[in-house]
C-alpha atoms as a PDB file:
ATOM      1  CA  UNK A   1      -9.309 -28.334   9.948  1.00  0.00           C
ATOM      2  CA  UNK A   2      -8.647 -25.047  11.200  1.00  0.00           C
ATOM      3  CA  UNK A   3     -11.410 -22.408   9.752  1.00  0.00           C
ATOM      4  CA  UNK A   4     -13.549 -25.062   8.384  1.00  0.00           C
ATOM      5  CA  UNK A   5     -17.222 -25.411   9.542  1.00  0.00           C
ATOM      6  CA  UNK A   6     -18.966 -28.557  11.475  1.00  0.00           C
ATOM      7  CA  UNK A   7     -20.078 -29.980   8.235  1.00  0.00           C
ATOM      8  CA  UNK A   8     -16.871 -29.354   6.573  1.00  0.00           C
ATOM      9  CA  UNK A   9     -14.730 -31.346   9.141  1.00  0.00           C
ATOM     10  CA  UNK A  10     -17.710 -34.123   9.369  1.00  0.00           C
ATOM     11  CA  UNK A  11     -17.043 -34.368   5.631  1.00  0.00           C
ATOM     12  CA  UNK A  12     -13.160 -34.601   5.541  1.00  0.00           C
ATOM     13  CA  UNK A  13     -13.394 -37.400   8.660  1.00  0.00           C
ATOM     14  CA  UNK A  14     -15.458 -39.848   6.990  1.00  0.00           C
ATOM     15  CA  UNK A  15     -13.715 -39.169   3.839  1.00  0.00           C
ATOM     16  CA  UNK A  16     -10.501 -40.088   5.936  1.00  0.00           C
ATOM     17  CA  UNK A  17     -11.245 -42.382   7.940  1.00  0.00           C
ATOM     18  CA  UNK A  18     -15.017 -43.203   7.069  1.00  0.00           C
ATOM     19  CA  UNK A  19     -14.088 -47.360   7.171  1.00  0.00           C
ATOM     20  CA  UNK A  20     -15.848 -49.616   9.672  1.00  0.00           C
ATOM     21  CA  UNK A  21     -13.600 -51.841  11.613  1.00  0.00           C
ATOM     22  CA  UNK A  22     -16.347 -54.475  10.352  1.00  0.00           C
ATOM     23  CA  UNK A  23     -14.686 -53.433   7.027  1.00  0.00           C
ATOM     24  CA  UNK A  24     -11.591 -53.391   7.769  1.00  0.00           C
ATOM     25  CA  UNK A  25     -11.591 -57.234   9.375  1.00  0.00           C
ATOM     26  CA  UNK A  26     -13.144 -58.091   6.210  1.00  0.00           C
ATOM     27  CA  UNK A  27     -16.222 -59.145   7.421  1.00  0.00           C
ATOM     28  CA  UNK A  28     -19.289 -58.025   4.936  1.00  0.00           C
ATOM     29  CA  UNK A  29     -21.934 -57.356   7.241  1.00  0.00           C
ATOM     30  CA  UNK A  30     -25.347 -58.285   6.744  1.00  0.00           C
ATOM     31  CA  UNK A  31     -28.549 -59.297   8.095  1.00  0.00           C
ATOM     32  CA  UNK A  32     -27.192 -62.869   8.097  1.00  0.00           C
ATOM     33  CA  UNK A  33     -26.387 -65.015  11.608  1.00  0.00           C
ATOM     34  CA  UNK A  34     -22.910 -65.805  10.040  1.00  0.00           C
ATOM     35  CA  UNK A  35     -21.380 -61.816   9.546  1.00  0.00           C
ATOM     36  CA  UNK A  36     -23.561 -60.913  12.446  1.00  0.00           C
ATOM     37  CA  UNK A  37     -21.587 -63.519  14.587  1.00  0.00           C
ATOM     38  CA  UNK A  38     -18.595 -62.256  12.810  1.00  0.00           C
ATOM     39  CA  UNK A  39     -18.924 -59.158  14.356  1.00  0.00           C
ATOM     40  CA  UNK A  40     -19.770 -60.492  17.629  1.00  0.00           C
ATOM     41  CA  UNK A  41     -16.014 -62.183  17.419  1.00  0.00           C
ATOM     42  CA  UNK A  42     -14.438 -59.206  16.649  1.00  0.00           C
ATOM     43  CA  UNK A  43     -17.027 -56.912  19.448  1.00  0.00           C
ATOM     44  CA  UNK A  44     -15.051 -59.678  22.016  1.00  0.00           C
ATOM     45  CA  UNK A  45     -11.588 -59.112  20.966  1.00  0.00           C
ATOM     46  CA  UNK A  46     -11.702 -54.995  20.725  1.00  0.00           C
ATOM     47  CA  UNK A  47     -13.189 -55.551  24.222  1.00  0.00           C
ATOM     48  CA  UNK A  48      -9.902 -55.591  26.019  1.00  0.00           C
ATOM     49  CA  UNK A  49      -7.372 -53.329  26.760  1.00  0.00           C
ATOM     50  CA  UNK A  50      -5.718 -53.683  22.948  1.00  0.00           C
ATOM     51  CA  UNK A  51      -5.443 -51.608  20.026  1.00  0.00           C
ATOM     52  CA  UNK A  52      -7.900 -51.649  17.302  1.00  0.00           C
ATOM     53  CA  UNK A  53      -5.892 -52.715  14.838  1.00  0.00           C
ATOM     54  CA  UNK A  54      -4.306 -55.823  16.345  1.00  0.00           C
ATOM     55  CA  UNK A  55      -7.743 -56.581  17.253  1.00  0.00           C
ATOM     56  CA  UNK A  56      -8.746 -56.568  13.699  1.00  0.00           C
ATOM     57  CA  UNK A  57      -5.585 -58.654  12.716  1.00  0.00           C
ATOM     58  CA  UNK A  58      -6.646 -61.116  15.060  1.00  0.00           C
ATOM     59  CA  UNK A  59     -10.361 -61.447  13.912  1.00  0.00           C
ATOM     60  CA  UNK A  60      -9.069 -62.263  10.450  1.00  0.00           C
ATOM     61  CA  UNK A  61      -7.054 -64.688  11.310  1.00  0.00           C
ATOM     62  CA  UNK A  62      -9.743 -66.077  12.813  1.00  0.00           C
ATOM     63  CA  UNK A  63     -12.120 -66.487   9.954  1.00  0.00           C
ATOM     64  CA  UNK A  64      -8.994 -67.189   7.986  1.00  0.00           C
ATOM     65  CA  UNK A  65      -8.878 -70.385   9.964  1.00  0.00           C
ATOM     66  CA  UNK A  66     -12.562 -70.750   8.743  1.00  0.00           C
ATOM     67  CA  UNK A  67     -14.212 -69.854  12.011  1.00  0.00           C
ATOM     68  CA  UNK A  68     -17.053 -67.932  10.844  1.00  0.00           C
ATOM     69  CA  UNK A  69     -20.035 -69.123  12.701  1.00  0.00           C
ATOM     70  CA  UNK A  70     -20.266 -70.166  16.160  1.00  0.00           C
ATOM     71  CA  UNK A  71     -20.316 -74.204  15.180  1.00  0.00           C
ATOM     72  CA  UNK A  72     -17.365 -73.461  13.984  1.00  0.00           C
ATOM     73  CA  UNK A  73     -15.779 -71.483  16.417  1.00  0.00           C
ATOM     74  CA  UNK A  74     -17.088 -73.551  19.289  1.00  0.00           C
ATOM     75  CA  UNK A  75     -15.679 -77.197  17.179  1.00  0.00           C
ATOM     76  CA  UNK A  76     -11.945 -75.617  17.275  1.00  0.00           C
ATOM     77  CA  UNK A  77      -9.803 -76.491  19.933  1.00  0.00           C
ATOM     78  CA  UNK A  78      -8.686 -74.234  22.577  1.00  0.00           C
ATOM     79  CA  UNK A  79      -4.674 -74.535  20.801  1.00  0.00           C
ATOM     80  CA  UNK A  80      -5.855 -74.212  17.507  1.00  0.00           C
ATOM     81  CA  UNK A  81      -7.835 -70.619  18.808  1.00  0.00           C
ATOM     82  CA  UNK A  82      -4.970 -69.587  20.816  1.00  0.00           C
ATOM     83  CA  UNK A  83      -2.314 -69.978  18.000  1.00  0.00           C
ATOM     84  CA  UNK A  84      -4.780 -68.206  15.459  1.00  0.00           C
ATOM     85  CA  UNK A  85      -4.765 -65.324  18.115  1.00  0.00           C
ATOM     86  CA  UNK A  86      -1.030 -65.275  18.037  1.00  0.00           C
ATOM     87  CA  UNK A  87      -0.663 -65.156  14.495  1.00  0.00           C
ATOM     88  CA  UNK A  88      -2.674 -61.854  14.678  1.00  0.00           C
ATOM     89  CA  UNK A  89       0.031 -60.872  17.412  1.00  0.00           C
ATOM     90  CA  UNK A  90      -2.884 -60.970  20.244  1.00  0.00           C
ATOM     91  CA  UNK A  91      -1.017 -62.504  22.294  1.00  0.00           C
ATOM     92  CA  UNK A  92      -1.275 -60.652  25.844  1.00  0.00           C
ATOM     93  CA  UNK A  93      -4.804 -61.738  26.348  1.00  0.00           C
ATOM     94  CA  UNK A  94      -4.533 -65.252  24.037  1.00  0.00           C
ATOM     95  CA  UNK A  95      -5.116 -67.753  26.338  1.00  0.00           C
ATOM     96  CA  UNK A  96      -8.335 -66.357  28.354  1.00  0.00           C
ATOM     97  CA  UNK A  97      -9.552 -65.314  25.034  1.00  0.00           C
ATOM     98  CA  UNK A  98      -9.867 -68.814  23.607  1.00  0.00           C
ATOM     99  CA  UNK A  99     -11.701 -69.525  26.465  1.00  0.00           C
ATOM    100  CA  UNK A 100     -13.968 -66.251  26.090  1.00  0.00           C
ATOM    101  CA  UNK A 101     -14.744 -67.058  22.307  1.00  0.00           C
ATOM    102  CA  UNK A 102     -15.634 -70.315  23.029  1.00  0.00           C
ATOM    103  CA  UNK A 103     -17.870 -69.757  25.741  1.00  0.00           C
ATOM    104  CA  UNK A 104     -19.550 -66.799  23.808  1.00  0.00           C
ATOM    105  CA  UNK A 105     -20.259 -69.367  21.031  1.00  0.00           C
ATOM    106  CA  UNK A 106     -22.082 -71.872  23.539  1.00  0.00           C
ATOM    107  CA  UNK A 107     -23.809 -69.148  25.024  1.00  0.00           C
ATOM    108  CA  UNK A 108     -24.923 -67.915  21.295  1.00  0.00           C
ATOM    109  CA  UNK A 109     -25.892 -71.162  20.603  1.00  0.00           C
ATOM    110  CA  UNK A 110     -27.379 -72.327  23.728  1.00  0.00           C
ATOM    111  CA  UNK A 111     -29.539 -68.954  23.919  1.00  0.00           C
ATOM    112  CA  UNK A 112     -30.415 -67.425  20.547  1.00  0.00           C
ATOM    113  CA  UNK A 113     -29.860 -70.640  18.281  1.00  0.00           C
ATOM    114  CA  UNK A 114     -26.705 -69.401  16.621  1.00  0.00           C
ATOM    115  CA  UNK A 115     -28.843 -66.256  15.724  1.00  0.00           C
ATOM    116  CA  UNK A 116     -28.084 -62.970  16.814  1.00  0.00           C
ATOM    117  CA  UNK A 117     -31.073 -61.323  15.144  1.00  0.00           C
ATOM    118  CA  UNK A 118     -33.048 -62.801  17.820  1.00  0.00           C
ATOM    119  CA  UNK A 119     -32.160 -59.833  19.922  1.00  0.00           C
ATOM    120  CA  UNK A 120     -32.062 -57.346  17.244  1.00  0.00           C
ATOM    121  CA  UNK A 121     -33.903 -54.287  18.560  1.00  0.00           C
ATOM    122  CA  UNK A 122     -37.477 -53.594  17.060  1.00  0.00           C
ATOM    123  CA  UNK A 123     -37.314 -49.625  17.626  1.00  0.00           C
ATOM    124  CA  UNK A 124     -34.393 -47.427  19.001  1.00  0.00           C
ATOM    125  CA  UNK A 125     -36.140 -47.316  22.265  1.00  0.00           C
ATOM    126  CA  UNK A 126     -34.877 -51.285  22.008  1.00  0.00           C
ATOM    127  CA  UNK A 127     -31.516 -50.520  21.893  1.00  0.00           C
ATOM    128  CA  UNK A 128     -31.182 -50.334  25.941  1.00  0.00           C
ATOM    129  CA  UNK A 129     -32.490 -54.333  25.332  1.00  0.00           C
ATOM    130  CA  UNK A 130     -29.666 -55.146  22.989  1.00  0.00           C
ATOM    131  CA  UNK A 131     -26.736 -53.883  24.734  1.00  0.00           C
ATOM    132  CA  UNK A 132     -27.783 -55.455  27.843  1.00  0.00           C
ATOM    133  CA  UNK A 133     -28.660 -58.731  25.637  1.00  0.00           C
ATOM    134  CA  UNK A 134     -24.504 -58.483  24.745  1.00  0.00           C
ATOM    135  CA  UNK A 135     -23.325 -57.814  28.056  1.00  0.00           C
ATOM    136  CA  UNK A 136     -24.511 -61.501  28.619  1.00  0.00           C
ATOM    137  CA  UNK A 137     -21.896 -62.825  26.762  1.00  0.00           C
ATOM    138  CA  UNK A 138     -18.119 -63.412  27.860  1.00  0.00           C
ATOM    139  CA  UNK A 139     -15.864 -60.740  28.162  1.00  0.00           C
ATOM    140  CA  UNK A 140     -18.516 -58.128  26.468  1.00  0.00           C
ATOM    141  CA  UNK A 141     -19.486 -55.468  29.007  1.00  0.00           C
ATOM    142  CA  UNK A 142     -21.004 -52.005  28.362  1.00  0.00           C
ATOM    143  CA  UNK A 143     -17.770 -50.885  26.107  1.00  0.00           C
ATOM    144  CA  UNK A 144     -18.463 -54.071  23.940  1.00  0.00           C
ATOM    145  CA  UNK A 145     -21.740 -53.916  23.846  1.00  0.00           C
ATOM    146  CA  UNK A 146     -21.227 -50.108  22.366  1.00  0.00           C
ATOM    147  CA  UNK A 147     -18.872 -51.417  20.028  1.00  0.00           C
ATOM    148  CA  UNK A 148     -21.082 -53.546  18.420  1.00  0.00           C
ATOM    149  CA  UNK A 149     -24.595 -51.285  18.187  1.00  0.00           C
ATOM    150  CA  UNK A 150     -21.900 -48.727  16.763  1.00  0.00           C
ATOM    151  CA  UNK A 151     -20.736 -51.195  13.820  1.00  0.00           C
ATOM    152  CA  UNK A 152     -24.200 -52.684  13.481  1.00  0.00           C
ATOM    153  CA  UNK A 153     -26.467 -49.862  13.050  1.00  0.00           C
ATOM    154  CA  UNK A 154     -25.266 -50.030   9.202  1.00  0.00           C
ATOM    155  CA  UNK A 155     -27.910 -52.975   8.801  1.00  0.00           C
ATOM    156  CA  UNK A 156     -30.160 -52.356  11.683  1.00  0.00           C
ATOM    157  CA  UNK A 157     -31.660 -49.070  11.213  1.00  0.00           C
ATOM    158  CA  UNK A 158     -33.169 -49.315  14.437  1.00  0.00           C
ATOM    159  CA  UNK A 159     -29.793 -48.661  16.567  1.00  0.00           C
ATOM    160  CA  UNK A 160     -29.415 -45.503  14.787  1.00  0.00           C
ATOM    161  CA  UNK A 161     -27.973 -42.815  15.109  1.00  0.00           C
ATOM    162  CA  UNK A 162     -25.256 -44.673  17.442  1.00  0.00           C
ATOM    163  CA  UNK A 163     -22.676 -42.667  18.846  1.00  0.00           C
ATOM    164  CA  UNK A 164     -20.608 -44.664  21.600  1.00  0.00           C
ATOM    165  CA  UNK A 165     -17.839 -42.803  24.304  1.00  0.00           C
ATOM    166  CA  UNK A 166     -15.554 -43.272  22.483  1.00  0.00           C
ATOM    167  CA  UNK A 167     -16.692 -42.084  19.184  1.00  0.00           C
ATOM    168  CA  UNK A 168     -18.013 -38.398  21.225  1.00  0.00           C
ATOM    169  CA  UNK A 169     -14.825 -37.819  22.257  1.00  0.00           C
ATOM    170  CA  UNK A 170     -13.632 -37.812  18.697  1.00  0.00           C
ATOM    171  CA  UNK A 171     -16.652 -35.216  18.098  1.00  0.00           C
ATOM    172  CA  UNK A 172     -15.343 -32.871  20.989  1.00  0.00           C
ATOM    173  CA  UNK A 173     -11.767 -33.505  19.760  1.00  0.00           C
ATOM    174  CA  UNK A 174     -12.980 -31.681  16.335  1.00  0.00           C
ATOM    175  CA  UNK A 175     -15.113 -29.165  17.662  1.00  0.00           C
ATOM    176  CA  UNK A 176     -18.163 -30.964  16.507  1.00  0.00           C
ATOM    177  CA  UNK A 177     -21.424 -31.648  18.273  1.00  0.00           C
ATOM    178  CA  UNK A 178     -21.768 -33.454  21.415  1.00  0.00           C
ATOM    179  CA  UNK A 179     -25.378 -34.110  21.265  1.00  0.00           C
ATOM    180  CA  UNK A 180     -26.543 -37.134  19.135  1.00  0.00           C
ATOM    181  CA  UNK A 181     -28.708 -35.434  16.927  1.00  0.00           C
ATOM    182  CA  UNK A 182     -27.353 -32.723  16.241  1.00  0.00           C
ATOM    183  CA  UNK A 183     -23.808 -35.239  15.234  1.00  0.00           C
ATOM    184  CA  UNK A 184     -26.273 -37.521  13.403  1.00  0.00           C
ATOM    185  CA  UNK A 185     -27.343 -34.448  10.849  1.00  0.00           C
ATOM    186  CA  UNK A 186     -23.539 -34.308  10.226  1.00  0.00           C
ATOM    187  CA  UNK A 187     -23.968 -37.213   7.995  1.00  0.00           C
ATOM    188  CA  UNK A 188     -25.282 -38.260   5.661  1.00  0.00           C
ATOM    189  CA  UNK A 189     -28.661 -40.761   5.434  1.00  0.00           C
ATOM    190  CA  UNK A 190     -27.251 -44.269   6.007  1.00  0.00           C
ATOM    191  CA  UNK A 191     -23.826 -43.108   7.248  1.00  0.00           C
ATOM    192  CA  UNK A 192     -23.879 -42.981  10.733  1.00  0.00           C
ATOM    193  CA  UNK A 193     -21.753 -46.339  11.380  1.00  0.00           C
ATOM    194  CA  UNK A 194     -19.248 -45.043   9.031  1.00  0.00           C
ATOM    195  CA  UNK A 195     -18.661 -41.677  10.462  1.00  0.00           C
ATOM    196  CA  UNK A 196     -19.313 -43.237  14.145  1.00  0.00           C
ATOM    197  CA  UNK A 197     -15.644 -45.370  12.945  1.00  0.00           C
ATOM    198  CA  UNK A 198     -14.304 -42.306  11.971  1.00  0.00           C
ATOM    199  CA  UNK A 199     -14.775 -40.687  15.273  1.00  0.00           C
ATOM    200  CA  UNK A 200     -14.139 -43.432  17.049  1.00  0.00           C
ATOM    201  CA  UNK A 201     -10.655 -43.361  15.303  1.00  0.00           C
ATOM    202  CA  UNK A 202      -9.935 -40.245  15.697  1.00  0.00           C
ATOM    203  CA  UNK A 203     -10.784 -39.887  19.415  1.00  0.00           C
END
């Protein structure tokens, strides 16, 4: 990327790697308390100390198993979660990870009705709300809760622009702005989650 400009390289990453992990777990994402919650799932399993990818791998094996919504999630038993994990090779954190996605789905049920857009931010000043709203559930603390306002401002306008750590570091990595705004007017309208993913994955 050598000789390029900032908009140049902003281009080329989100045409390379410009694909949410939402995406990528095959989770369509959309206003809905069923994708939302999908992405809550997969928020908890990137949480840990484990690469992206077999975090993904696990999430769809997950929903493969036809755990979609927290009912769902919460009706499964503890084996049944723990061998879906394994399949996805998760397998280092399986066992307290059941535990975690089952206690996340009480607590989403229990608190917000099964409805994450219950805590969906009404401005961007909210967004301070939300990620403290997430760091009430299991095993999501501030790097979760960034995770998921970085995959969700695609349908809730109101997170963005979202840049987490880990996606900055993928800015300065590039020679590309650390200040949000300034990274925001790298991409284009409607954008920002994708090229937040790209960043992140290039970090």
């Amino acid at each position: 990327m050598a000789g390029q400009s900032q908009q140049q390289r902003a281009d080329q990453l989100l045409r390379e790697h410009g694909t949410t992990y939402a995406v990528e777990a095959g989770i369509t994402l959309r206003d809905k308390p069923s994708p939302l919650y999908q992405l809550l799932v997969l928020t908890t399993l990137s949480a840990t100390r484990i690469s992206a990818d077999i975090a993904v791998a696990a999430a769809r094996e997950l929903f493969t198993a036809g755990w979609r919504t927290p009912e769902k999630m919460s009706g499964a038993t503890w084996q049944q979660r723990v061998d879906a994990l394994g399949r996805g090779h998760y397998r280092r954190y399986d066992e307290s990870t059941s535990t975690a996605l089952a206690d996340a789905a009480n607590h989403l049920l229990e608190e917000y009705s099964g409805d994450l857009r219950r805590i969906r931010p009404e401005g961007h000043e909210g967004v301070s709300g939300l990620r403290e709203a997430l760091t009430g559930f299991p095993r999501i603390g501030p790097t979760g809760a960034d995770i998921f306002c970085r995959e969700v401002q695609e349908i809730w306008p109101e997170v963005s622009p979202f840049f987490d750590k880990r996606a900055l570091r993928g800015a300065a990595a590039h020679d590309l702005p650390s200040d949000v705004d300034r990274l925001a007017a790298l991409a284009p309208e409607g954008e920002f989650a994708r090229f937040a993913a790209a960043l992140a994955r290039v970090a």
